[in-house]
Protein backbone atom coordinates (compact mmCIF):
# COMPACT_ATOMS: atom_id res chain seq x y z
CA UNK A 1 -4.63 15.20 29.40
CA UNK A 2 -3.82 17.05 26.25
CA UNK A 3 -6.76 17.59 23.62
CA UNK A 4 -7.50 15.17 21.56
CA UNK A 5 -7.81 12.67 24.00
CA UNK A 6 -8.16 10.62 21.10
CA UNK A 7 -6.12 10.23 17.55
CA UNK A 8 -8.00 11.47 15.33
CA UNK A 9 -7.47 9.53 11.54
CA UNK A 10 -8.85 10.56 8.11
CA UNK A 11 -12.22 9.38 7.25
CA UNK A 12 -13.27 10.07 3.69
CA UNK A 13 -17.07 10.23 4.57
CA UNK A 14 -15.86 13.68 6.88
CA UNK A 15 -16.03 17.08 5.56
CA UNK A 16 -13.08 18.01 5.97
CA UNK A 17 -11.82 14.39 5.48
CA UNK A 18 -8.88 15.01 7.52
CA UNK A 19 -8.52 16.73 10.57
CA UNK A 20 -6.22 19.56 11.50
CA UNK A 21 -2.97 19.36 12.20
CA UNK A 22 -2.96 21.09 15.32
CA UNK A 23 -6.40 21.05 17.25
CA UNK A 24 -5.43 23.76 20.06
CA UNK A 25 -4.38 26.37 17.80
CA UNK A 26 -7.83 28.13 16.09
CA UNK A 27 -5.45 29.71 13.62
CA UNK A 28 -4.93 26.68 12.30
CA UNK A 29 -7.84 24.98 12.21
CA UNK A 30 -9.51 28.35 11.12
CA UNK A 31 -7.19 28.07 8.05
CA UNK A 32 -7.66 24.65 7.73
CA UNK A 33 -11.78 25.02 7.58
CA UNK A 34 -11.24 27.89 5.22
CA UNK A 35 -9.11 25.67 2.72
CA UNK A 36 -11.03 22.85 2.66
CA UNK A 37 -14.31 24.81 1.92
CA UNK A 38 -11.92 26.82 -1.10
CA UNK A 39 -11.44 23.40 -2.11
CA UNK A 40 -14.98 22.93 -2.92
CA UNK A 41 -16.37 23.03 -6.82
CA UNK A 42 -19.76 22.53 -6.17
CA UNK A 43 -22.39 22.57 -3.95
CA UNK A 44 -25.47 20.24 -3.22
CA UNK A 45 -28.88 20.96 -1.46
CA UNK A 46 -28.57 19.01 1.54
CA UNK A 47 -32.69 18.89 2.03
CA UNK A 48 -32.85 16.89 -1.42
CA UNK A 49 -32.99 13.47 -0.48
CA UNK A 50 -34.43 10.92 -2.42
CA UNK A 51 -38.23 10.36 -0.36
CA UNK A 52 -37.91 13.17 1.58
CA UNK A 53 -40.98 15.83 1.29
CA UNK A 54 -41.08 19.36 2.64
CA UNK A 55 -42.80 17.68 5.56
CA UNK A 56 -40.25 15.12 6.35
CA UNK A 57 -37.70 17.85 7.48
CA UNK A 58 -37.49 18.54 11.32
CA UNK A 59 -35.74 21.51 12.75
């Protein structure tokens, strides 16, 4: 069975929101990482969530 094995859809929640147009090619989905993150203005710190303390963070 080819890969995906399922359809993958857009999900605006995702990063990147859609998903490449062809998933066994890595040049493609290299460029389509790159363009999605050269698409990006700005950039949050992910560990600053509202409640969170230094010592709420598990690695």
């Amino acid at each position: 069975m080819p890969w995906p094995h399922i359809q993958l859809s857009t999900d605006p929640a995702a990063f990147p929101a859609r998903p490449p147009a062809d998933l066994s090619d890595p040049a493609v989905i290299a460029a389509h990482d790159q363009a999605a993150f050269d698409a990006v203005e700005t950039m949050v710190d992910h560990w600053d969530r509202p409640g969170w303390t230094a010592q709420t963070r598990a690695y």
